[in-house]
Each structure stands twice: as C-alpha cells, then as structure tokens.
C-alpha atoms as a PDB file:
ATOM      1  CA  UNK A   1     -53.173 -55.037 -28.566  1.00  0.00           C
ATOM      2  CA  UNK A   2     -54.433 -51.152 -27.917  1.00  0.00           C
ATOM      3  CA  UNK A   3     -55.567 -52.072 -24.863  1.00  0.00           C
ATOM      4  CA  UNK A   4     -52.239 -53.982 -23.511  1.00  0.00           C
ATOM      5  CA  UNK A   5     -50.572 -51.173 -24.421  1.00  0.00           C
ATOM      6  CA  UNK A   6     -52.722 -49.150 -22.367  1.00  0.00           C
ATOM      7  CA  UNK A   7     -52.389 -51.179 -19.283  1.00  0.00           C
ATOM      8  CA  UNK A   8     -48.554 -51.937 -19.593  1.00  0.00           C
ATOM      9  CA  UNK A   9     -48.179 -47.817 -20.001  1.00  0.00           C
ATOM     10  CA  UNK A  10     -50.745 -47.370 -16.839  1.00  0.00           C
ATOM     11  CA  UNK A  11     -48.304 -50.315 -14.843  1.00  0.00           C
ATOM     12  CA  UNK A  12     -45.140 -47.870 -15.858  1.00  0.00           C
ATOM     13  CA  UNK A  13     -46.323 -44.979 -14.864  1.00  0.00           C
ATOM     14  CA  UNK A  14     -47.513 -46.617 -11.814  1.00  0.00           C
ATOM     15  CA  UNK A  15     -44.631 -48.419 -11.036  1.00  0.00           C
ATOM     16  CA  UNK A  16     -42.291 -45.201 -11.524  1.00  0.00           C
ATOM     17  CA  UNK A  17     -44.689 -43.161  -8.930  1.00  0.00           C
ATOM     18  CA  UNK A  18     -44.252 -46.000  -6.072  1.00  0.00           C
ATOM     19  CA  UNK A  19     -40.200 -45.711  -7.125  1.00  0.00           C
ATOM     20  CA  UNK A  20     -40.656 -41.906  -6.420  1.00  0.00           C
ATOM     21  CA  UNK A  21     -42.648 -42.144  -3.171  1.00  0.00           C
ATOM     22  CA  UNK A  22     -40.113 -44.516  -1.954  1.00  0.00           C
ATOM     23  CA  UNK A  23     -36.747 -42.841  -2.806  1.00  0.00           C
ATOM     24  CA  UNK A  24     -38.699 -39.949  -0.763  1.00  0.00           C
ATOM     25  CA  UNK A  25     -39.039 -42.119   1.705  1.00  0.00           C
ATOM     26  CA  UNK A  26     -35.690 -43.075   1.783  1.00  0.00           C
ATOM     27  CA  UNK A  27     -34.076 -39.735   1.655  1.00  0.00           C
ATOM     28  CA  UNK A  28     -36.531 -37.991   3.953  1.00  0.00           C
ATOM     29  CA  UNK A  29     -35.246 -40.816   6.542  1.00  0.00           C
ATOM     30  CA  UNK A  30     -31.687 -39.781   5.543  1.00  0.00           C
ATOM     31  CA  UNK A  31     -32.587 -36.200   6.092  1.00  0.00           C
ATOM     32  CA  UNK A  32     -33.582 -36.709   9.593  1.00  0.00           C
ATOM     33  CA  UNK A  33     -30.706 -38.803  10.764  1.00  0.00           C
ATOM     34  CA  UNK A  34     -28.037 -36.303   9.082  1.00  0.00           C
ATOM     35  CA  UNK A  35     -30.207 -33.435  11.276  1.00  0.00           C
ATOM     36  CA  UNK A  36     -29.361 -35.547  14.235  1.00  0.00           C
ATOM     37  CA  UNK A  37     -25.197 -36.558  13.542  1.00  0.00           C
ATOM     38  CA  UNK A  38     -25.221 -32.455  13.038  1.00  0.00           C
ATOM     39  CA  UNK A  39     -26.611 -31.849  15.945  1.00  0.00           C
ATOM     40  CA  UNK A  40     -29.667 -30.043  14.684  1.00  0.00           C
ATOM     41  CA  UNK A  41     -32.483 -31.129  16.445  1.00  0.00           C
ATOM     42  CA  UNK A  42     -35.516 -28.399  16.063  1.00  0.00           C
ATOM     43  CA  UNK A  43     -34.831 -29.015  12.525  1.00  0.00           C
ATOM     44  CA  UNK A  44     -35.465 -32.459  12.771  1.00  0.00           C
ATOM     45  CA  UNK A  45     -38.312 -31.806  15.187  1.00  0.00           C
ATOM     46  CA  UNK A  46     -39.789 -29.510  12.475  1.00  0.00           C
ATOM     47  CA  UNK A  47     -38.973 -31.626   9.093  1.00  0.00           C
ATOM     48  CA  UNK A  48     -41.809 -33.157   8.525  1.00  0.00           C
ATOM     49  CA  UNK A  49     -44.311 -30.217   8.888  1.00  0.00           C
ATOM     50  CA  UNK A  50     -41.753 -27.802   6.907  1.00  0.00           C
ATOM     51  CA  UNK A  51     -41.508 -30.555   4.207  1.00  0.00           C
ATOM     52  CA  UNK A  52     -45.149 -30.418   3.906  1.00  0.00           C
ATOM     53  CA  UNK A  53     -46.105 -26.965   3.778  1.00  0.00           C
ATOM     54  CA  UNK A  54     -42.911 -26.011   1.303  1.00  0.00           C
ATOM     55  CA  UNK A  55     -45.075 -28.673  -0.873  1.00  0.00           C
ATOM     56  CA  UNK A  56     -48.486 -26.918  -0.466  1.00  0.00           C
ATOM     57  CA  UNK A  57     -47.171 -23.784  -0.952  1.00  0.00           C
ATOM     58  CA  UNK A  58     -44.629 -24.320  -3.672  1.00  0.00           C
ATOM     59  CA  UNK A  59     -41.677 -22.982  -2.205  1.00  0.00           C
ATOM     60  CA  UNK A  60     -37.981 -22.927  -3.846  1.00  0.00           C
ATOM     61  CA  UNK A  61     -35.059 -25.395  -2.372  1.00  0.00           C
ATOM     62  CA  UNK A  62     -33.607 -22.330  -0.294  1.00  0.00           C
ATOM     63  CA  UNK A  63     -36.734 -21.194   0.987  1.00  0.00           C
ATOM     64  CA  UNK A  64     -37.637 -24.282   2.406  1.00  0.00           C
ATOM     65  CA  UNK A  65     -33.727 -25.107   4.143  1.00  0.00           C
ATOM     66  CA  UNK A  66     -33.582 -21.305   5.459  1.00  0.00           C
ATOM     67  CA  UNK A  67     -36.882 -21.796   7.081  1.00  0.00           C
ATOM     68  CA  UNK A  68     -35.844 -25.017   9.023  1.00  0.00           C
ATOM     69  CA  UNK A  69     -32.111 -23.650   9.656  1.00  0.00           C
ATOM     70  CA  UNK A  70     -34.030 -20.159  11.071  1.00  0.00           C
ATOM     71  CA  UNK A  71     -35.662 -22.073  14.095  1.00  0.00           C
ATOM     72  CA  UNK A  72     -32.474 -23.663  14.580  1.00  0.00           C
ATOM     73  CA  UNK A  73     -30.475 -20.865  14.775  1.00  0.00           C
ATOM     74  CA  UNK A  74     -33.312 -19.253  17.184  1.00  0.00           C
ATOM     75  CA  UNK A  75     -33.234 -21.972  19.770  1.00  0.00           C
ATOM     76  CA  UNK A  76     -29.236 -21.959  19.304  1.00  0.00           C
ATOM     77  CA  UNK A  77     -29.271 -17.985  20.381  1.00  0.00           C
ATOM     78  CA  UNK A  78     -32.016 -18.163  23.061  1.00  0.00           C
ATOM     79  CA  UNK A  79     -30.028 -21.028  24.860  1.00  0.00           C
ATOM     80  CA  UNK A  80     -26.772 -18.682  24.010  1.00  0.00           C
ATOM     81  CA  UNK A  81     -28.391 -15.414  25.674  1.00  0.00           C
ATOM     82  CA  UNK A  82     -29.460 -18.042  28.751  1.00  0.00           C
ATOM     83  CA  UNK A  83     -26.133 -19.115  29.508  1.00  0.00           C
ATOM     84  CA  UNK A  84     -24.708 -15.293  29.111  1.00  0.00           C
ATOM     85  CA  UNK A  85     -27.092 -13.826  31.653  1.00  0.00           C
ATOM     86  CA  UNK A  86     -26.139 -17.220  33.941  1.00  0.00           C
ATOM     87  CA  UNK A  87     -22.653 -16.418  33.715  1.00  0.00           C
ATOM     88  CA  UNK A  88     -23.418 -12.599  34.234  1.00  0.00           C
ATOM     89  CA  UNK A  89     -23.971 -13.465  37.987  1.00  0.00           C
ATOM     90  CA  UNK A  90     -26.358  -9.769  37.624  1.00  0.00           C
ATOM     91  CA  UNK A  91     -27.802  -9.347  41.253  1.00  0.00           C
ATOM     92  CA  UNK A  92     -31.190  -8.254  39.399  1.00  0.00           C
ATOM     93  CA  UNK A  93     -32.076  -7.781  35.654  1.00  0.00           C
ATOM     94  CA  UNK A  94     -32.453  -4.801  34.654  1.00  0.00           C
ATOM     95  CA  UNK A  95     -33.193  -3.237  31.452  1.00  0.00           C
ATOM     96  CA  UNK A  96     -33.013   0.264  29.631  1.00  0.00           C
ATOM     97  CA  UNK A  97     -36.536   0.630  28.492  1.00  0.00           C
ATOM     98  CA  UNK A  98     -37.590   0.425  32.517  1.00  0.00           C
ATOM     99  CA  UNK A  99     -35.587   3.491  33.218  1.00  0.00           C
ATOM    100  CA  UNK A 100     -37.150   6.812  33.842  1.00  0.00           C
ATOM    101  CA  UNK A 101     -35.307   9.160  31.815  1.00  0.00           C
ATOM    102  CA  UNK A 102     -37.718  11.566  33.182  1.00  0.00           C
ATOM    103  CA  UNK A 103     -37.018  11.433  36.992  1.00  0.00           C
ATOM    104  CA  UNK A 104     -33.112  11.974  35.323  1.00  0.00           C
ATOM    105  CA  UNK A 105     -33.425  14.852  32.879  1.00  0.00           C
ATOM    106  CA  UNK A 106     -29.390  15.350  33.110  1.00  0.00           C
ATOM    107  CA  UNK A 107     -28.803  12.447  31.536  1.00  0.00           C
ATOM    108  CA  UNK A 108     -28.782  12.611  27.584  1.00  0.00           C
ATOM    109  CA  UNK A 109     -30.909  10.101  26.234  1.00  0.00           C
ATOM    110  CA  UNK A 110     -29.806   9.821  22.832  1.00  0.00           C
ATOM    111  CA  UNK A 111     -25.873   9.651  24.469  1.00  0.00           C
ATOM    112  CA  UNK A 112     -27.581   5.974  25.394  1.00  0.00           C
ATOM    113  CA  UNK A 113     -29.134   4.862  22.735  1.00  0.00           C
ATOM    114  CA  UNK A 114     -25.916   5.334  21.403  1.00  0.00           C
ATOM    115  CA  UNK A 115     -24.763   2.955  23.538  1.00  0.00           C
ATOM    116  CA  UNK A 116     -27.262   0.784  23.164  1.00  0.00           C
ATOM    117  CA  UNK A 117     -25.732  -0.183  19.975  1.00  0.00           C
ATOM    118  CA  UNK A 118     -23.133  -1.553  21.108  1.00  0.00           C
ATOM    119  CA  UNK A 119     -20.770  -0.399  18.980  1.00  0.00           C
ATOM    120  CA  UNK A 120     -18.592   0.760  21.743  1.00  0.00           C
ATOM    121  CA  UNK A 121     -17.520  -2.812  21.855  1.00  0.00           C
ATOM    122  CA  UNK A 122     -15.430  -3.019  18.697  1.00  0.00           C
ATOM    123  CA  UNK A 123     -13.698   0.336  19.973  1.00  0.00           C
ATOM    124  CA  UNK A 124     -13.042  -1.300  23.749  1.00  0.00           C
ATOM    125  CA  UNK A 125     -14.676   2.305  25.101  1.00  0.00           C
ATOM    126  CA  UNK A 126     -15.389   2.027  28.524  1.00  0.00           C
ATOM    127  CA  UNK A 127     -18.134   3.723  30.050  1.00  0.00           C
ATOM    128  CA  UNK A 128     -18.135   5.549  33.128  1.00  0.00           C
ATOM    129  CA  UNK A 129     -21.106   6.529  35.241  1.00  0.00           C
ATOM    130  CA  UNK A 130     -20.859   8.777  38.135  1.00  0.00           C
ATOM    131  CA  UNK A 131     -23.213  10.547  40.867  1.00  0.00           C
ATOM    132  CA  UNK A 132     -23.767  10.136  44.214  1.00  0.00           C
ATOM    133  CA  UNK A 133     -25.946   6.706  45.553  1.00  0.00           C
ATOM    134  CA  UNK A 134     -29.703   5.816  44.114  1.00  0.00           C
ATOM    135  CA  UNK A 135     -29.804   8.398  40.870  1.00  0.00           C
ATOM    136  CA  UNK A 136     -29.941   4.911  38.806  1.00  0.00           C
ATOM    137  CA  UNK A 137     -26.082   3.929  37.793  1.00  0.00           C
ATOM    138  CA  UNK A 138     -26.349   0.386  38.865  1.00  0.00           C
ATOM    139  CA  UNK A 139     -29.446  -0.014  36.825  1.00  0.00           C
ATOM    140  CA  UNK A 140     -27.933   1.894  33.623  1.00  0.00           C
ATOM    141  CA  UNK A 141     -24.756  -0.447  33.652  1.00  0.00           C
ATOM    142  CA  UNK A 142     -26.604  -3.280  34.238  1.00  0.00           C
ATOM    143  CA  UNK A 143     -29.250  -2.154  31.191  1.00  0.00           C
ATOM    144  CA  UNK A 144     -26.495  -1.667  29.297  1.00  0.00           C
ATOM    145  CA  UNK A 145     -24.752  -5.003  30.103  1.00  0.00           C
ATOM    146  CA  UNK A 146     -28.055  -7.030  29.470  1.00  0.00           C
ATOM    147  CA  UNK A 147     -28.330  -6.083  25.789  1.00  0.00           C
ATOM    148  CA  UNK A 148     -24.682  -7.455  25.325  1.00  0.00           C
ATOM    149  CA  UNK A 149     -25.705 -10.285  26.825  1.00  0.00           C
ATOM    150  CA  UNK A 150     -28.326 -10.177  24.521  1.00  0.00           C
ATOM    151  CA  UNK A 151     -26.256  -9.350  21.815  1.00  0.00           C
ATOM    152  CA  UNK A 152     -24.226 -13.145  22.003  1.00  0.00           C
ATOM    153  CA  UNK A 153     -21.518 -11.952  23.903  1.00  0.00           C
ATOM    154  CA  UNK A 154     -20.115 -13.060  27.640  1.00  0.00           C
ATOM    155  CA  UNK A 155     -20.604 -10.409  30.268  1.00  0.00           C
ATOM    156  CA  UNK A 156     -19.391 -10.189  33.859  1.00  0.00           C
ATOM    157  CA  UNK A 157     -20.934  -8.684  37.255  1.00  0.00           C
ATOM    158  CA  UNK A 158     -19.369  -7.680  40.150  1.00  0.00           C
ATOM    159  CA  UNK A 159     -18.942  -5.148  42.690  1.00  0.00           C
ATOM    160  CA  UNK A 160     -15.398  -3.290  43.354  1.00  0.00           C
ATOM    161  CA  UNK A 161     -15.510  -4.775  46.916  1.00  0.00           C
ATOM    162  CA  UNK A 162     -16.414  -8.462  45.635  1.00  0.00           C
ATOM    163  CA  UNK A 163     -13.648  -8.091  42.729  1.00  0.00           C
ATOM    164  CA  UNK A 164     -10.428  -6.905  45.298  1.00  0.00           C
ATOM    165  CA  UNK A 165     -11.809  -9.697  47.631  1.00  0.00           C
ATOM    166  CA  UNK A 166     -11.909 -12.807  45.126  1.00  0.00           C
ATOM    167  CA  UNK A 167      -8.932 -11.601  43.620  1.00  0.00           C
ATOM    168  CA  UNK A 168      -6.975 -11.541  47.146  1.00  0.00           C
ATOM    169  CA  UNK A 169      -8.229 -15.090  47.729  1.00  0.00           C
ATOM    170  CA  UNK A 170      -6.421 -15.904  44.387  1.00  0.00           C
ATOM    171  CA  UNK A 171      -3.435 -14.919  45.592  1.00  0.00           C
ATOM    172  CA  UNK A 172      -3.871 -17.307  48.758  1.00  0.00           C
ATOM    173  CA  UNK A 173      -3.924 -20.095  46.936  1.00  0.00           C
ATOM    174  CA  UNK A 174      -1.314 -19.201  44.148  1.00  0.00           C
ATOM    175  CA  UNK A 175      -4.215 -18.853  41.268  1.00  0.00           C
ATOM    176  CA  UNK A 176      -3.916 -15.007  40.176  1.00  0.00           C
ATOM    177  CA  UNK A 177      -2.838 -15.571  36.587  1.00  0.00           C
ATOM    178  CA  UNK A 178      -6.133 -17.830  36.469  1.00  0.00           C
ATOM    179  CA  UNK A 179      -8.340 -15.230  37.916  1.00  0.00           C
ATOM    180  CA  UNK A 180      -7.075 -12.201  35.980  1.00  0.00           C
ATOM    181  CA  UNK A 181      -7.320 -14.378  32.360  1.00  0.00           C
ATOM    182  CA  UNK A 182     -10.868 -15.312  33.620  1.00  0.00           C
ATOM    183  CA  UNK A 183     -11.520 -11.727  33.925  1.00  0.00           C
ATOM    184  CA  UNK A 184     -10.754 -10.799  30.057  1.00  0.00           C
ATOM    185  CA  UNK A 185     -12.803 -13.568  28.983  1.00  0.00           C
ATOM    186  CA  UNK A 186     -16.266 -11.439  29.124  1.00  0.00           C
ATOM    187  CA  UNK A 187     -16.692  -8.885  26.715  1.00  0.00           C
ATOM    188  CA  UNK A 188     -17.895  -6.600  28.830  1.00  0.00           C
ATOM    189  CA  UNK A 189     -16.564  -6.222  32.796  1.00  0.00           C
ATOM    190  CA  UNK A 190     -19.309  -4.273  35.174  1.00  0.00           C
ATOM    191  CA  UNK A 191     -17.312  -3.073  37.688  1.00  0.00           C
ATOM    192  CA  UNK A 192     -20.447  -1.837  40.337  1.00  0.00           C
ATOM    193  CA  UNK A 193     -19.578   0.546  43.303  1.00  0.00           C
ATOM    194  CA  UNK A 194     -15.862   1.566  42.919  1.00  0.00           C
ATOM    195  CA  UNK A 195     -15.260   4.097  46.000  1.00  0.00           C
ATOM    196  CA  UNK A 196     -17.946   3.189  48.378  1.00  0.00           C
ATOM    197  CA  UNK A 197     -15.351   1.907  50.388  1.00  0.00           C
ATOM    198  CA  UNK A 198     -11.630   1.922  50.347  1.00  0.00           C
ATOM    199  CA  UNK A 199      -9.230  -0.440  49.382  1.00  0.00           C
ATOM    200  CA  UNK A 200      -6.091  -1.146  50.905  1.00  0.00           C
ATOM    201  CA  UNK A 201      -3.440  -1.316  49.276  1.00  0.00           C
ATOM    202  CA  UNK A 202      -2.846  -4.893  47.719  1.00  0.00           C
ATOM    203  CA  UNK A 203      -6.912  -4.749  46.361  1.00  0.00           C
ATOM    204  CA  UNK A 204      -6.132  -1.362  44.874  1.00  0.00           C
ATOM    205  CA  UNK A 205      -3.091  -2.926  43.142  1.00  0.00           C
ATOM    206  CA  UNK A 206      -5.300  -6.223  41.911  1.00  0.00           C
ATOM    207  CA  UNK A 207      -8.148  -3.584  40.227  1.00  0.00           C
ATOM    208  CA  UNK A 208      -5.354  -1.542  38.748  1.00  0.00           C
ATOM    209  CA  UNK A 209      -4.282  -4.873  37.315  1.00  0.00           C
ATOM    210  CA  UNK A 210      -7.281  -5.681  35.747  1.00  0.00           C
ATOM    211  CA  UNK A 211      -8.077  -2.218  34.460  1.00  0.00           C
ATOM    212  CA  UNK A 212      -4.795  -2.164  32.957  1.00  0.00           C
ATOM    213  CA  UNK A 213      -4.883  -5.897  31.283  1.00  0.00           C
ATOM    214  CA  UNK A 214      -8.377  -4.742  29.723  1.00  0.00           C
ATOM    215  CA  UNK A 215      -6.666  -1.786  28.246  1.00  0.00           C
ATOM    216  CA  UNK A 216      -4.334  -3.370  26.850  1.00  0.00           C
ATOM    217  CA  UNK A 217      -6.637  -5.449  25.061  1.00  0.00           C
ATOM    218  CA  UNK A 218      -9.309  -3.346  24.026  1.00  0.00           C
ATOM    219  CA  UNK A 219     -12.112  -5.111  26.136  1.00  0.00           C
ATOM    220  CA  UNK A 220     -14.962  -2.894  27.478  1.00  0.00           C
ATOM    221  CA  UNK A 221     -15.321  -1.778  31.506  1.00  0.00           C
ATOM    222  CA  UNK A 222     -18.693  -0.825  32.473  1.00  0.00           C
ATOM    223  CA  UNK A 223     -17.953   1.375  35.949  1.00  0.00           C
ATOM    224  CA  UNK A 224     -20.119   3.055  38.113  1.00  0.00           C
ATOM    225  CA  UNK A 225     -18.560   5.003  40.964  1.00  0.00           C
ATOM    226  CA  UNK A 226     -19.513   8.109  43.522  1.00  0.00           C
ATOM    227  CA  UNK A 227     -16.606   9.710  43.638  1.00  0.00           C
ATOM    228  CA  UNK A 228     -14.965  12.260  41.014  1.00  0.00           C
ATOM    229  CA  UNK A 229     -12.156  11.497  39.421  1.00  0.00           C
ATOM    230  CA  UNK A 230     -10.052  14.080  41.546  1.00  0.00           C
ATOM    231  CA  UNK A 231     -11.232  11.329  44.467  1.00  0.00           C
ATOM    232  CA  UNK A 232      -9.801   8.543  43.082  1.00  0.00           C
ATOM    233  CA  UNK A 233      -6.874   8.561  44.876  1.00  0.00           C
ATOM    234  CA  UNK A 234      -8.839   7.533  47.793  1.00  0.00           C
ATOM    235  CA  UNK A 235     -10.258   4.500  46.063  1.00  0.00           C
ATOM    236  CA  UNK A 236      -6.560   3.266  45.351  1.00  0.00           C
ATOM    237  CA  UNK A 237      -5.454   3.684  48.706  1.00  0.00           C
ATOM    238  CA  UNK A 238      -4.438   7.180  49.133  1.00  0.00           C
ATOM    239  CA  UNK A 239      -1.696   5.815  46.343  1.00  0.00           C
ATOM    240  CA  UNK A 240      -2.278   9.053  43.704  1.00  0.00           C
ATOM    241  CA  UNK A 241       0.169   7.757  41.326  1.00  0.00           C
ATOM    242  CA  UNK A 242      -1.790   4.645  40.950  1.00  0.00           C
ATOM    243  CA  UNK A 243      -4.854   6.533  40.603  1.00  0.00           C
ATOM    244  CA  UNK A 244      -3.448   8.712  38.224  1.00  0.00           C
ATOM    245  CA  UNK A 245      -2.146   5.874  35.660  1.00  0.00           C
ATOM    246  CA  UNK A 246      -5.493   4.117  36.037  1.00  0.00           C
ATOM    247  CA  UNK A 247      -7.646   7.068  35.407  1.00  0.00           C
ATOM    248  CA  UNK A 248      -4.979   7.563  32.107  1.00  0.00           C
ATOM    249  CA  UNK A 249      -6.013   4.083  30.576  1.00  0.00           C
ATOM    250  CA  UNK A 250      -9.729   4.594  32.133  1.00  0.00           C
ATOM    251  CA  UNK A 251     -10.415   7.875  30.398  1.00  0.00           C
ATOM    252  CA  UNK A 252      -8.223   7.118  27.120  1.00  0.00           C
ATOM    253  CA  UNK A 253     -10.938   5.213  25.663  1.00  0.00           C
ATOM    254  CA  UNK A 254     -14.188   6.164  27.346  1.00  0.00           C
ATOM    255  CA  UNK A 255     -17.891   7.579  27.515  1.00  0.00           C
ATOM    256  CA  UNK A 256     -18.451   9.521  30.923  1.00  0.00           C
ATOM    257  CA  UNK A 257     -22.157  10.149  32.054  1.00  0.00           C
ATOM    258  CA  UNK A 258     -22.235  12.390  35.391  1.00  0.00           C
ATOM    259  CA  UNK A 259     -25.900  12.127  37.023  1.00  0.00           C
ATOM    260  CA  UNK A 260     -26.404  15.428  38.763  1.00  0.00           C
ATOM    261  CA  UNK A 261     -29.636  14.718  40.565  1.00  0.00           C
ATOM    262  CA  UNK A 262     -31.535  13.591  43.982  1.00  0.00           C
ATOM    263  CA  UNK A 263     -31.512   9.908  44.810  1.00  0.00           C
ATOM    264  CA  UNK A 264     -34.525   8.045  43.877  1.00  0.00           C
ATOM    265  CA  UNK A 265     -34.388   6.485  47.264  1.00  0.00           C
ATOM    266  CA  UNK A 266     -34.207   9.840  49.378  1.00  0.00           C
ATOM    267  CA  UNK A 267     -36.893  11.378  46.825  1.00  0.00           C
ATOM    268  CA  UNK A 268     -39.484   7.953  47.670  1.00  0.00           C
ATOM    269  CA  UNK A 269     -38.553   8.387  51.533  1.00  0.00           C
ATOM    270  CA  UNK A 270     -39.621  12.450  51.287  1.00  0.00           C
ATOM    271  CA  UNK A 271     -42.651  11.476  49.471  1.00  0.00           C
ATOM    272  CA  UNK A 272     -43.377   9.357  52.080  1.00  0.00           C
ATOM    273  CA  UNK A 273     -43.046  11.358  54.689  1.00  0.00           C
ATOM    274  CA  UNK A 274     -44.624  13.795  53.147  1.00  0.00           C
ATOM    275  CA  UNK A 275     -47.790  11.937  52.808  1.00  0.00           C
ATOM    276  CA  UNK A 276     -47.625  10.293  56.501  1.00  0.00           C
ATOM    277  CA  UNK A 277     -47.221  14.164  57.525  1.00  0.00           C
ATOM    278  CA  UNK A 278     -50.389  14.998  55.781  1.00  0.00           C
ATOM    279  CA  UNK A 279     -52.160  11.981  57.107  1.00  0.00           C
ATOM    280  CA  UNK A 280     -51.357  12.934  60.603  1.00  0.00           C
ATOM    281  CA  UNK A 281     -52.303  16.140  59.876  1.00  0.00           C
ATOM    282  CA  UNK A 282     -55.672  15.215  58.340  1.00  0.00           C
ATOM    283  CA  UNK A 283     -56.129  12.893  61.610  1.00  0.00           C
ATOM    284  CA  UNK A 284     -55.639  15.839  64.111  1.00  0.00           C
ATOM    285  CA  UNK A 285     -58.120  17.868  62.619  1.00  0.00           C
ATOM    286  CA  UNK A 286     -60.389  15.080  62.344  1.00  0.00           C
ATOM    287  CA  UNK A 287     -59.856  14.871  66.822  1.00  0.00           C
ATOM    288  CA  UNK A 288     -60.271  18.143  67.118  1.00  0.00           C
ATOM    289  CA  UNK A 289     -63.414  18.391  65.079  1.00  0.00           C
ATOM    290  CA  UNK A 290     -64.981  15.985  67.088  1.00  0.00           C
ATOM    291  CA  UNK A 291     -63.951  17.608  70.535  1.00  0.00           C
END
C-alpha cells in the first residue's frame, strides 16, 4: 500500500510539472503574439533569450518587462532620430564636439553648452549668430540643430535664399497657407545665410511672415547672418520698417553670439600660401646653390 502511495504521489507531482511546463508554453506563445498585435517587435525578437536569463538570474517581474520594453524603446528612438535628420534636409552633419573653440576664442563656450541643453526650446529663444563668412556659424547652427534632432524633435534646414524662393513658388500655385503651416511644424527652423544676398520685396515680406508666425507661437529660429542688425534693412529690401518689426520679435526672445574673428577659409588659404612661398623659396636657393 506504502509503495502505491508513493508512486500515485510521484504521478501527481509529475503530472502537475507537465501542467506547468505547458501553461508556459501556452502563455509564452500568447506573449509573443500580443508583442506582435502591439507592434513591438525587438521585444518579441528578444523574448525568448530575456525569458531565459531573468530565470538564471532570478530577476523580479519588472526587471525582466523593463529590460525587453528598454530595447524597444531604443530601436523606437534610433528610427525616430533617422527620420528627424531625413527631414532636416542638413547639407552636411555637423556636430558641436568637432568645433574648434580654439581657432574661435570670442566665442563663450559655456554660452553653448548652455545651449546644448536645449532648454531654449521650452522658452521659443531664438538664437542668432553673426560674423562675417567662414568663422564657423553654419556649422554652430547646424551642431546645435543636430542634438534637437537628436533630442526627438523635428528640425528644418534651409538657406534664406532657398526659403524666399520655395515660398514664392507657393504663391504660384495658390499653396502659401500650406507652406507657412509646414514651416511651424519643426521645432526648430535654421534659417542659414540671411543677408548674403538681397531680397526683393515680396521674399522679404514671405520671411517676415514666417519670423512673425514663429513668434507668435513660441517655436525656436536658429539664424545665422553677416550683417549687423543696423544692416538689416538691406536684407528686407531697403523696407526699414519691416526690418525694424522683425528684428523686435527676433531679438524679444533671443541668444546673440557675434564671432569677431578671421575666416577659417582665408586663414587655410594664407597658410597655404605661406608654405608654397617658402617652398619656392627653399627651391631658389636650392638653383642657385647648384649654379
């Protein structure tokens, strides 16, 4: 009797360990089809092995979901930053950390790190860099524009010339309101270039438009421009009334960095010739030495 006992308890405990493994079963196969109605698939890729090592390492419930929700949300935001800097339409990628703060010692550094926070954003500050062409404006707004990107958030690209010019085209075929909504979409607007050449008139009224609509609600402008603000008259076509109310809503809100130094570009060209001078030099000694 003792030992019929013994085997009918053995066939329990047995039988209850294959109900176990296969209500598992059952709900690990549940698991991975609800992963893939939510629409979570490097969770489901990763079940399996995360279901396994939260077993061999003992982890809690919550420890093992947050660790197969954290690659999700991973792949989610590297996909997100992809489609920003897509949409960005940057001409090049540039980031802070390349930029020689050195070569640029008027520039404060810790004024951008500031920035680098991004908590202008919240405050819709634009930010305003001016200096004559190649001291490294373009490659500041553009740093600056990439970590938003970076950051989750929509950001736009374009030069003052290529904004006036695709908004004029808007107006051709009767799509303005489009274009200007489409233009406080991004959370940041880089506005590249403003005064290199001059508007005429109905451009200089479209950018005042979208300055102004930005303004109004509280979305960043990125802007890098050579001339001074007592210049601005000539970017909005000699009109300095319109320059005037722009500059108002500009500079309301705003973080202006002058760069007061020599163009990269003219500084690499002197070096050059400097060195092809000395070469030449070196060469005509080198003649007459051997005459």
């Amino acid at each position: 009797m003792l030992t019929l006992k013994l085997q009918r308890g053995g066939l329990v405990s047995t039988l209850a360990a294959h109900s176990r493994t296969d209500t598992s079963v059952v709900f690990q196969e549940r698991a991975s089809e609800a992963l893939t109605l939510l629409d979570l698939p490097v969770a489901r890729e990763h079940l399996d092995s995360a279901a396994q090592r939260a077993s061999a390492e003992h982890w809690s419930y919550t420890h093992f979901l947050g660790y197969l929700l954290d690659g999700e949300l991973q792949e989610r935001n590297r996909k997100r930053v992809e489609l920003n800097m897509q949409f960005a339409k940057f001409p090049i990628v540039k980031r802070i950390a390349d930029f020689d703060f050195n070569a640029q010692p008027s520039i404060d550094r810790r004024l951008i790190d500031e920035l680098k926070t991004g908590r202008y954003l919240s405050e819709g500050r634009n930010i305003i860099f001016l200096g004559p062409p190649g001291v490294g404006k373009t490659m500041l707004a553009i740093g600056l524009a990439v970590l938003v990107a970076e950051m989750g958030h929509r950001v736009y690209f374009t030069t003052a010339l290529d904004l006036a010019a695709k908004l004029g085209k808007s107006i051709e075929r009767n799509q303005l309101h489009r274009q200007l909504n489409m233009l406080m979409q991004p959370k940041v607007l880089v506005i590249d270039e403003v005064g290199y050449l001059q508007l005429d008139r109905v451009h200089a009224n479209l950018l005042f438009q979208v300055i102004c609509n930005r303004y109004e609600r509280n979305q960043a402008i990125i802007l890098t421009s050579n001339k001074a603000f007592g210049e601005w008259g000539q970017v909005f076509a000699e009109d300095s009334v319109m320059a005037s109310a722009a500059l108002d809503r500009f500079l309301h809100r705003s973080t202006v960095i002058n760069i007061r130094r020599e163009s990269y570009r003219l500084k690499e060209k002197r070096h050059a010739g400097a060195s092809s001078n000395s070469v030449s030099q070196m060469d005509s000694r080198s003649t007459s030495n051997n005459l």
